[in-house]
PDB file of N, CA and C in Angstrom:
ATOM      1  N   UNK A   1       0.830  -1.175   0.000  1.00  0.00           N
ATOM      2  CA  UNK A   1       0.000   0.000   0.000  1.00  0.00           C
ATOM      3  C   UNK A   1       0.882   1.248   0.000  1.00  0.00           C
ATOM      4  N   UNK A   2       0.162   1.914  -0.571  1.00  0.00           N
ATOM      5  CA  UNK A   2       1.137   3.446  -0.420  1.00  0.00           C
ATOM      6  C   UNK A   2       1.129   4.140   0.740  1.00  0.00           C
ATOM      7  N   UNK A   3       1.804   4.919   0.671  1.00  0.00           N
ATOM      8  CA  UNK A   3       1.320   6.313   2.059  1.00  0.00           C
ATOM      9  C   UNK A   3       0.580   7.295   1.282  1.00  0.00           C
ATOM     10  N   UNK A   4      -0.416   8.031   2.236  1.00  0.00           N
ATOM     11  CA  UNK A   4      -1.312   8.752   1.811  1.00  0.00           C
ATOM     12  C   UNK A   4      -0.330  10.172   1.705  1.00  0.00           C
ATOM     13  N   UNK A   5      -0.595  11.273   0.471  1.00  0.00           N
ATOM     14  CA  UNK A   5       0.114  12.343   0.429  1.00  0.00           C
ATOM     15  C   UNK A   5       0.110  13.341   1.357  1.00  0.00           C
ATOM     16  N   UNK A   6       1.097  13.728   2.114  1.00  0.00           N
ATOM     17  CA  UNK A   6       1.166  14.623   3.281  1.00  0.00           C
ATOM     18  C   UNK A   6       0.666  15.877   2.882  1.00  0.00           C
ATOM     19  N   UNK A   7      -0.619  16.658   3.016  1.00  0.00           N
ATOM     20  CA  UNK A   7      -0.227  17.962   2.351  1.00  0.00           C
ATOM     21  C   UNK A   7       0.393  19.108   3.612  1.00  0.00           C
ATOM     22  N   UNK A   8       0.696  20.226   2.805  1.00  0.00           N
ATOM     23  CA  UNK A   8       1.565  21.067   3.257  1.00  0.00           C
ATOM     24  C   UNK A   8       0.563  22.188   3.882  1.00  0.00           C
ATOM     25  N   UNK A   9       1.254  22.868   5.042  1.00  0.00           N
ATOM     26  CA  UNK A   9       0.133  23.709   5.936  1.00  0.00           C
ATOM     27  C   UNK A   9       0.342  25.173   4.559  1.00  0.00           C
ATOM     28  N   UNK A  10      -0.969  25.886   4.843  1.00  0.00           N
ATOM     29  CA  UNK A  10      -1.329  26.812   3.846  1.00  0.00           C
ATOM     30  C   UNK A  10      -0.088  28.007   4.317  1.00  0.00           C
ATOM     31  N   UNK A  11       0.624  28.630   3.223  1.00  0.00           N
ATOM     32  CA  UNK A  11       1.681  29.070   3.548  1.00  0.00           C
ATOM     33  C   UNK A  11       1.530  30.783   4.768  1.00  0.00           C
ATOM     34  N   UNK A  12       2.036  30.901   5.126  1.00  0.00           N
ATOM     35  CA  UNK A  12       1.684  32.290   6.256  1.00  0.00           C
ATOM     36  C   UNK A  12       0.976  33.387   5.423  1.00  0.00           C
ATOM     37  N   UNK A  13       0.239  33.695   6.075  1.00  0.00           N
ATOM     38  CA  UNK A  13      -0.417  35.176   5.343  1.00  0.00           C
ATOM     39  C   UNK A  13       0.709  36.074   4.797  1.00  0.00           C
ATOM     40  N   UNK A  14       1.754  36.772   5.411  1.00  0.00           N
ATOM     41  CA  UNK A  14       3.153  37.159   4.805  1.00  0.00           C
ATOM     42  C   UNK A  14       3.504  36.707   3.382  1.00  0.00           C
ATOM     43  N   UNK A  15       3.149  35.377   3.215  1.00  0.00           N
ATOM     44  CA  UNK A  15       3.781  34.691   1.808  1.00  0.00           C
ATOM     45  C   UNK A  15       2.631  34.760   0.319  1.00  0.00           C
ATOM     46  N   UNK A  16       1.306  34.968   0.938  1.00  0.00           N
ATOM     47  CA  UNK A  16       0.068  35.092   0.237  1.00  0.00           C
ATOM     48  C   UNK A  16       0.030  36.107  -0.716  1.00  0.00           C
ATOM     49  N   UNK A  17      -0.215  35.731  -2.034  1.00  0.00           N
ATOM     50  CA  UNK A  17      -0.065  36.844  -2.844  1.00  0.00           C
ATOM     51  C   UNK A  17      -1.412  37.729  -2.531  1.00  0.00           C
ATOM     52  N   UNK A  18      -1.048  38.933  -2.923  1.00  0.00           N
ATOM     53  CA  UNK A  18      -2.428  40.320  -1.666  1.00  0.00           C
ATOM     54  C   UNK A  18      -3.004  40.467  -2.942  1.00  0.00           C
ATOM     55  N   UNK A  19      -4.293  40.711  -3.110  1.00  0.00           N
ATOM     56  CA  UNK A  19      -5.014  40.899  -3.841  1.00  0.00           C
ATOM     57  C   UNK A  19      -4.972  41.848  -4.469  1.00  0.00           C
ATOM     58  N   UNK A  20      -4.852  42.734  -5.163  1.00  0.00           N
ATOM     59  CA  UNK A  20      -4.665  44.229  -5.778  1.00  0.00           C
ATOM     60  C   UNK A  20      -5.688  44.609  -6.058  1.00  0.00           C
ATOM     61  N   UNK A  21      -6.139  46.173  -6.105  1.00  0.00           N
ATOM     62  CA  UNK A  21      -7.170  46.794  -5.952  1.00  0.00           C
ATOM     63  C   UNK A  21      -6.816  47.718  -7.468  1.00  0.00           C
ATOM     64  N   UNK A  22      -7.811  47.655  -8.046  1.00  0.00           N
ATOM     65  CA  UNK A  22      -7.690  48.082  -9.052  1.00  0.00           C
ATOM     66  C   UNK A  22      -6.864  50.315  -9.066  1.00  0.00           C
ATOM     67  N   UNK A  23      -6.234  50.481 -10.005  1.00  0.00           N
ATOM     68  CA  UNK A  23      -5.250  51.795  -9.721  1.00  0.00           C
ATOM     69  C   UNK A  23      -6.514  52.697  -9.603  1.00  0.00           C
ATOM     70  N   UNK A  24      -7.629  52.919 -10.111  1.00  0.00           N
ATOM     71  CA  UNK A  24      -8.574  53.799 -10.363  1.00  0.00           C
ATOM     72  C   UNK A  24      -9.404  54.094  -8.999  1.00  0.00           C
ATOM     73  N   UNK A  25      -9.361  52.676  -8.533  1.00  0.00           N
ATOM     74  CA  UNK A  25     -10.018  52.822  -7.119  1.00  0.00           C
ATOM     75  C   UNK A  25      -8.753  53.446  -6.127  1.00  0.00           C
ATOM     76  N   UNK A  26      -7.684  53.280  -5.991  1.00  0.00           N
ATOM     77  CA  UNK A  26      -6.553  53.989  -5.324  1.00  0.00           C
ATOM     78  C   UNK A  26      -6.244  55.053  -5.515  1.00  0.00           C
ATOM     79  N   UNK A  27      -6.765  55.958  -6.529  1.00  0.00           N
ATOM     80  CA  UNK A  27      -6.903  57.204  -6.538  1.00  0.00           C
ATOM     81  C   UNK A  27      -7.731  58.225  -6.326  1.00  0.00           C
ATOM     82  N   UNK A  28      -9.025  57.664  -6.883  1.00  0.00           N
ATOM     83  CA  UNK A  28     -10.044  58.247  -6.064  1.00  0.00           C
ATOM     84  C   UNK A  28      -9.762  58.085  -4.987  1.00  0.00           C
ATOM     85  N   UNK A  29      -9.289  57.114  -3.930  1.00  0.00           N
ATOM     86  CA  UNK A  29      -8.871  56.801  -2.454  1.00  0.00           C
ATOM     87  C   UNK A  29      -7.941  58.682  -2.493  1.00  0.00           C
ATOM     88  N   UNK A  30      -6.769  58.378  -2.780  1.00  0.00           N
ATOM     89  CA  UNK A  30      -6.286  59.746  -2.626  1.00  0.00           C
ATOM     90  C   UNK A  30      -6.534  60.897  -2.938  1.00  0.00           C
ATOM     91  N   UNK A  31      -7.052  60.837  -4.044  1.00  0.00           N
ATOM     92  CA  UNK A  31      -7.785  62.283  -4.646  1.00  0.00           C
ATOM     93  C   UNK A  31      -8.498  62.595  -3.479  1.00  0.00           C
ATOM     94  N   UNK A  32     -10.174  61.720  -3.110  1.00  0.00           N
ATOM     95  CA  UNK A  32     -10.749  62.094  -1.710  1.00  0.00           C
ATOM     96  C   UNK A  32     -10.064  62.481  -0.387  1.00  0.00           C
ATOM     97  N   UNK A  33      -9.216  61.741  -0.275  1.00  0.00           N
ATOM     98  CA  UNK A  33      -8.284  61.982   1.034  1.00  0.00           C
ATOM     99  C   UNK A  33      -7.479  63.244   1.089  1.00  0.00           C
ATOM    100  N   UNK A  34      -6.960  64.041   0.026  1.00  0.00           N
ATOM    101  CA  UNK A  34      -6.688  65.186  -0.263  1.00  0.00           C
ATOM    102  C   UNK A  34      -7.339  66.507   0.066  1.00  0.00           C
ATOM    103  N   UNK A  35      -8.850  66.013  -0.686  1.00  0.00           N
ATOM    104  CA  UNK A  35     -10.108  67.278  -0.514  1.00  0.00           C
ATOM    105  C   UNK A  35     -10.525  67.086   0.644  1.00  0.00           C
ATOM    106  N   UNK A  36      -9.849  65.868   1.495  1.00  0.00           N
ATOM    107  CA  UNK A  36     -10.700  65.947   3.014  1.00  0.00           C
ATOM    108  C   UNK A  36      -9.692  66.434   3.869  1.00  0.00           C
ATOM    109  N   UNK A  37      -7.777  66.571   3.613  1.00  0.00           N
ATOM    110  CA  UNK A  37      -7.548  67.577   3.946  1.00  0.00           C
ATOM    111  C   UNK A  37      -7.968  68.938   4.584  1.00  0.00           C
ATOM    112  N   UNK A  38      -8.333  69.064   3.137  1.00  0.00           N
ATOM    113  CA  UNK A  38      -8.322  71.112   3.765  1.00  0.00           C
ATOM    114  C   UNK A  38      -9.202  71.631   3.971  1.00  0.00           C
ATOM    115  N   UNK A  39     -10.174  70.778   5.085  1.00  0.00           N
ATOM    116  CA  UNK A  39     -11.134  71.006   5.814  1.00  0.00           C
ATOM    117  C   UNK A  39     -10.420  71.092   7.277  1.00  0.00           C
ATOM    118  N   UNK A  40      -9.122  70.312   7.417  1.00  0.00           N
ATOM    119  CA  UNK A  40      -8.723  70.059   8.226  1.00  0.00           C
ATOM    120  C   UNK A  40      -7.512  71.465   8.636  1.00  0.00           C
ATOM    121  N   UNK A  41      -7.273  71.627   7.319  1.00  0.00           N
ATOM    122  CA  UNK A  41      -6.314  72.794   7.240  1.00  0.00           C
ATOM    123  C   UNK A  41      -6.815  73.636   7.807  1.00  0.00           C
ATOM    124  N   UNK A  42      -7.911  73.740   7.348  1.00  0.00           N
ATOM    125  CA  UNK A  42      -8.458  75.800   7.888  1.00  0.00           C
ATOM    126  C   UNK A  42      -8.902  75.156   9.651  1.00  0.00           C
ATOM    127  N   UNK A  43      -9.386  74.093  10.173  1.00  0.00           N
ATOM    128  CA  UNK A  43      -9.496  73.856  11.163  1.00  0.00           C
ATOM    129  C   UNK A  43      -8.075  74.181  12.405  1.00  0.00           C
ATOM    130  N   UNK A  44      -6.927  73.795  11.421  1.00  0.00           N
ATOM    131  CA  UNK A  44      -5.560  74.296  12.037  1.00  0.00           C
ATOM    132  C   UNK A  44      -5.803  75.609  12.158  1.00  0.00           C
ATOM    133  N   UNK A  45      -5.617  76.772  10.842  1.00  0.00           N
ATOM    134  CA  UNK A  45      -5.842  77.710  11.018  1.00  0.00           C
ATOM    135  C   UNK A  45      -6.488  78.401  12.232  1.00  0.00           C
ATOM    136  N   UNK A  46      -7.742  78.120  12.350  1.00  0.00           N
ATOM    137  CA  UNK A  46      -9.152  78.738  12.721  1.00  0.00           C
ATOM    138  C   UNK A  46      -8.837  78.296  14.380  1.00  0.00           C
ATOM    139  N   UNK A  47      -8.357  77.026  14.254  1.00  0.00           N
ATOM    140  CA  UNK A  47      -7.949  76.732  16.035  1.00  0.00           C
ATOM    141  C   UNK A  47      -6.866  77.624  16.432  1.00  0.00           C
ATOM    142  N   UNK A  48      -5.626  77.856  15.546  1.00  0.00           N
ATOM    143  CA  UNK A  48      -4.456  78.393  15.957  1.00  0.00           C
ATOM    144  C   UNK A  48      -4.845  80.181  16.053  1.00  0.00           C
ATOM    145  N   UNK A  49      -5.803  80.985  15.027  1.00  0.00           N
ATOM    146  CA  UNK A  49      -5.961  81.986  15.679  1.00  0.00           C
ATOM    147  C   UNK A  49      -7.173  82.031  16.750  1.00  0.00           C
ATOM    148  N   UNK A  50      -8.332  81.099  16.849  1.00  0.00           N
ATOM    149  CA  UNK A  50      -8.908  81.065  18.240  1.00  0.00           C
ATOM    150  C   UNK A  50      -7.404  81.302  19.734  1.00  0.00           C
ATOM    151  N   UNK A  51      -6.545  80.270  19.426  1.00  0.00           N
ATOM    152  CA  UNK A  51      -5.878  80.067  20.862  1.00  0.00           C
ATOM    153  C   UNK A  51      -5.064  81.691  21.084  1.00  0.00           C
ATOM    154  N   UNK A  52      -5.337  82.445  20.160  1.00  0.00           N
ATOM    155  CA  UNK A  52      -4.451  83.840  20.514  1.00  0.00           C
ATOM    156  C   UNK A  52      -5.787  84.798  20.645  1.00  0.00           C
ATOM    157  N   UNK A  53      -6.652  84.461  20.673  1.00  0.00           N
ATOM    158  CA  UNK A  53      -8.070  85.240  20.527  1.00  0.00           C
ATOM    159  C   UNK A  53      -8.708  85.623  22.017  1.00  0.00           C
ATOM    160  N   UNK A  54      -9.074  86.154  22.833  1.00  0.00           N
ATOM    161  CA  UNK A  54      -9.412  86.243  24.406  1.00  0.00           C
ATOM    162  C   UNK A  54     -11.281  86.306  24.454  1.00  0.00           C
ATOM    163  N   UNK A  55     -11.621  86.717  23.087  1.00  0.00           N
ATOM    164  CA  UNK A  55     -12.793  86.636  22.839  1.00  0.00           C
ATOM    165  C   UNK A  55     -13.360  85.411  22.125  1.00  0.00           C
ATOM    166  N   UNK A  56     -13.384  84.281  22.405  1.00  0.00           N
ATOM    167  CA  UNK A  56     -13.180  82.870  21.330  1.00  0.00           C
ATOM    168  C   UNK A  56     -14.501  82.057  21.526  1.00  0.00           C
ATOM    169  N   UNK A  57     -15.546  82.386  20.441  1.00  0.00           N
ATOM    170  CA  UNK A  57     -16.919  82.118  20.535  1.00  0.00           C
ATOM    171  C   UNK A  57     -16.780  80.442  20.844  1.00  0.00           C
ATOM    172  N   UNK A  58     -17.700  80.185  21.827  1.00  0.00           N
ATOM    173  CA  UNK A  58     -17.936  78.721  21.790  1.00  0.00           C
ATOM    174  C   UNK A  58     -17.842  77.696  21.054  1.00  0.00           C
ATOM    175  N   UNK A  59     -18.937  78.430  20.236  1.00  0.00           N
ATOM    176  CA  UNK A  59     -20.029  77.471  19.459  1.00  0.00           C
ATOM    177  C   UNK A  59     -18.917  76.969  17.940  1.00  0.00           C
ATOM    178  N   UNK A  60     -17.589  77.734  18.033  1.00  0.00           N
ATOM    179  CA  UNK A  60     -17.174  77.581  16.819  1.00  0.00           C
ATOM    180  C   UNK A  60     -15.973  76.294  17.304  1.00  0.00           C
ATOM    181  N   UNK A  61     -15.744  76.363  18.634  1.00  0.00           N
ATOM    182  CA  UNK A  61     -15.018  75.015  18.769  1.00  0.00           C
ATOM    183  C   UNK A  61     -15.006  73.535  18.236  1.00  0.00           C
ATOM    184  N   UNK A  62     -16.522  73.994  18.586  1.00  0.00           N
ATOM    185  CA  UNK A  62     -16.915  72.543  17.965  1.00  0.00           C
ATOM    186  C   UNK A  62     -16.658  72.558  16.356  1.00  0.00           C
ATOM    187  N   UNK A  63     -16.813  73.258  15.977  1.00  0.00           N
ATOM    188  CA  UNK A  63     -16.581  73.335  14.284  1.00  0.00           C
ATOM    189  C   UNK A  63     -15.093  72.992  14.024  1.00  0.00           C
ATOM    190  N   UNK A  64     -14.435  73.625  14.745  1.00  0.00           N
ATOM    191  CA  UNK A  64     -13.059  73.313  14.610  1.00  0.00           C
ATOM    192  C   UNK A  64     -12.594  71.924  14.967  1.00  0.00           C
ATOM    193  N   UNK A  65     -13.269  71.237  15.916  1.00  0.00           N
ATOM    194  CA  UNK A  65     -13.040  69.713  16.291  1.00  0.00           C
ATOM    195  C   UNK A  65     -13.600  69.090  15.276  1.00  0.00           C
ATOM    196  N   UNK A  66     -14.823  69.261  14.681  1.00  0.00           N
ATOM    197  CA  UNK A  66     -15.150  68.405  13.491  1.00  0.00           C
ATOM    198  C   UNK A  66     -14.063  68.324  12.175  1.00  0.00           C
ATOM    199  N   UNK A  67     -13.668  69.810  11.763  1.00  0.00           N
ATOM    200  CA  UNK A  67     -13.116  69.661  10.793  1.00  0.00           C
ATOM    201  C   UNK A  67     -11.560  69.085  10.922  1.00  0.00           C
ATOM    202  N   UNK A  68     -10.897  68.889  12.630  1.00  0.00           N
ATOM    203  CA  UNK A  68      -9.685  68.558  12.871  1.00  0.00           C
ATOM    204  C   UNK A  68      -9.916  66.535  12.177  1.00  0.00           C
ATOM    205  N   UNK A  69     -11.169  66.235  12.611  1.00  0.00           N
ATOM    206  CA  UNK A  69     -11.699  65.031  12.859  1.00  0.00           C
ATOM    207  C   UNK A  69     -11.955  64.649  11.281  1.00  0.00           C
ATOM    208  N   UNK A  70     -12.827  65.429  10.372  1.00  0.00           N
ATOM    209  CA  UNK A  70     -12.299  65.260   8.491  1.00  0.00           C
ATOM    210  C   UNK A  70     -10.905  65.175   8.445  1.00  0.00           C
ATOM    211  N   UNK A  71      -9.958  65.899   8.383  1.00  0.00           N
ATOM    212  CA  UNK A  71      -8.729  66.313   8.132  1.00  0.00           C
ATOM    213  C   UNK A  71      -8.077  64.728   8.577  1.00  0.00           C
ATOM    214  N   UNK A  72      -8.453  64.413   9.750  1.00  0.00           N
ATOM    215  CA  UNK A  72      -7.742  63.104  10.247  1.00  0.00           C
ATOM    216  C   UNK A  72      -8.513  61.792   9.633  1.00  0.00           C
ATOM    217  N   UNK A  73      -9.758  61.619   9.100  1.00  0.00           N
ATOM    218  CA  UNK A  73     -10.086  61.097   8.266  1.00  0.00           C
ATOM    219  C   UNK A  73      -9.828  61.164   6.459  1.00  0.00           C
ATOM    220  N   UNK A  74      -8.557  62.102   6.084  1.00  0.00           N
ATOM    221  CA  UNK A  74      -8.462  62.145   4.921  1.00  0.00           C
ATOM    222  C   UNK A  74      -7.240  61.542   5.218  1.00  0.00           C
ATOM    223  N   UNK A  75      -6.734  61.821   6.262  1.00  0.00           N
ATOM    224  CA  UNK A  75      -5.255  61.608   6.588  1.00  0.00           C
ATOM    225  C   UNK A  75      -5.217  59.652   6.201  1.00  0.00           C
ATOM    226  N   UNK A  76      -6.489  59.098   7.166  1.00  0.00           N
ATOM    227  CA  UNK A  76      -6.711  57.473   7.038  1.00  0.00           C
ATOM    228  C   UNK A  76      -6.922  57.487   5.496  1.00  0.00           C
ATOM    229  N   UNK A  77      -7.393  57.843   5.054  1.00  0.00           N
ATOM    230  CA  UNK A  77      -7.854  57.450   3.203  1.00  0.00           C
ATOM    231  C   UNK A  77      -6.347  57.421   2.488  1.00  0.00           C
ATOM    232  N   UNK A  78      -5.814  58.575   2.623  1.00  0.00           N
ATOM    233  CA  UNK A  78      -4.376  58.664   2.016  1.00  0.00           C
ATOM    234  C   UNK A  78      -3.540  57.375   2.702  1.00  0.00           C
ATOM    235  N   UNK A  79      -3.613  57.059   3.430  1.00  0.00           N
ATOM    236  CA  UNK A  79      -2.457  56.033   4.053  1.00  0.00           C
ATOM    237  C   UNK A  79      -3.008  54.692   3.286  1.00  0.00           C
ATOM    238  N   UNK A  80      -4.359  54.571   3.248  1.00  0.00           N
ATOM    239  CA  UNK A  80      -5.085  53.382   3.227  1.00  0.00           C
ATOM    240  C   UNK A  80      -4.991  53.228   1.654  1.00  0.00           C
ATOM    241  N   UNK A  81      -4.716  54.126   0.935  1.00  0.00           N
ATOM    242  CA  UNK A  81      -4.826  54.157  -0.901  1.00  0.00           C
ATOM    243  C   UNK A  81      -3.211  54.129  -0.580  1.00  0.00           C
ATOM    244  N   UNK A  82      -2.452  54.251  -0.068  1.00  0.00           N
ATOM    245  CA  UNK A  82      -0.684  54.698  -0.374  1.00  0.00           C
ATOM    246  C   UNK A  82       0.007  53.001   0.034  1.00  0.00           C
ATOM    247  N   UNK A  83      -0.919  52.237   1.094  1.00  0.00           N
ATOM    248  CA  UNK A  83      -0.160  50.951   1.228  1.00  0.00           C
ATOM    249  C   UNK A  83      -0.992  49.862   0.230  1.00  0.00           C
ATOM    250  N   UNK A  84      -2.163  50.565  -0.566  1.00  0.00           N
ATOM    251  CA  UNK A  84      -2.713  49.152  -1.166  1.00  0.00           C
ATOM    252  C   UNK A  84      -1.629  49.133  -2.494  1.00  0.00           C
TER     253      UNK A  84
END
């Protein structure tokens, strides 16, 4: 009788060829991640002259935390289109 064929354990995820995402979809990825930038920009801005401001309306903080919070969500899109 023979021996039955040993198979081999499935090779490490590391060794797995990665699926590729088509280039068109990786740019729109960055293109978006760009324009979600400089929402984030003027949020720098708009925070950095609030913190020299002594008169610094409330209600606009929050505006400035949202757009810090886009800005850091364009920041994830760009990374996420730059390693696929």
């Amino acid at each position: 009788m023979s021996e039955p064929e040993k198979k081999s354990p499935p090779p490490p995820a590391s060794e797995q060829p990665r699926e590729l995402r088509s280039g068109c979809l990786t740019a729109v990825l960055f293109v978006v991640g760009v324009i979600l930038l400089l929402p984030g920009a003027c949020a720098v801005v708009f925070g950095y002259l609030g913190l020299q401001e002594k008169n610094w309306p409330a209600e606009l903080t929050a505006w400035v935390v949202a757009g810090l919070a886009v800005g850091a969500g364009g920041i994830l899109l760009i990374i996420t289109a730059w390693r696929r």
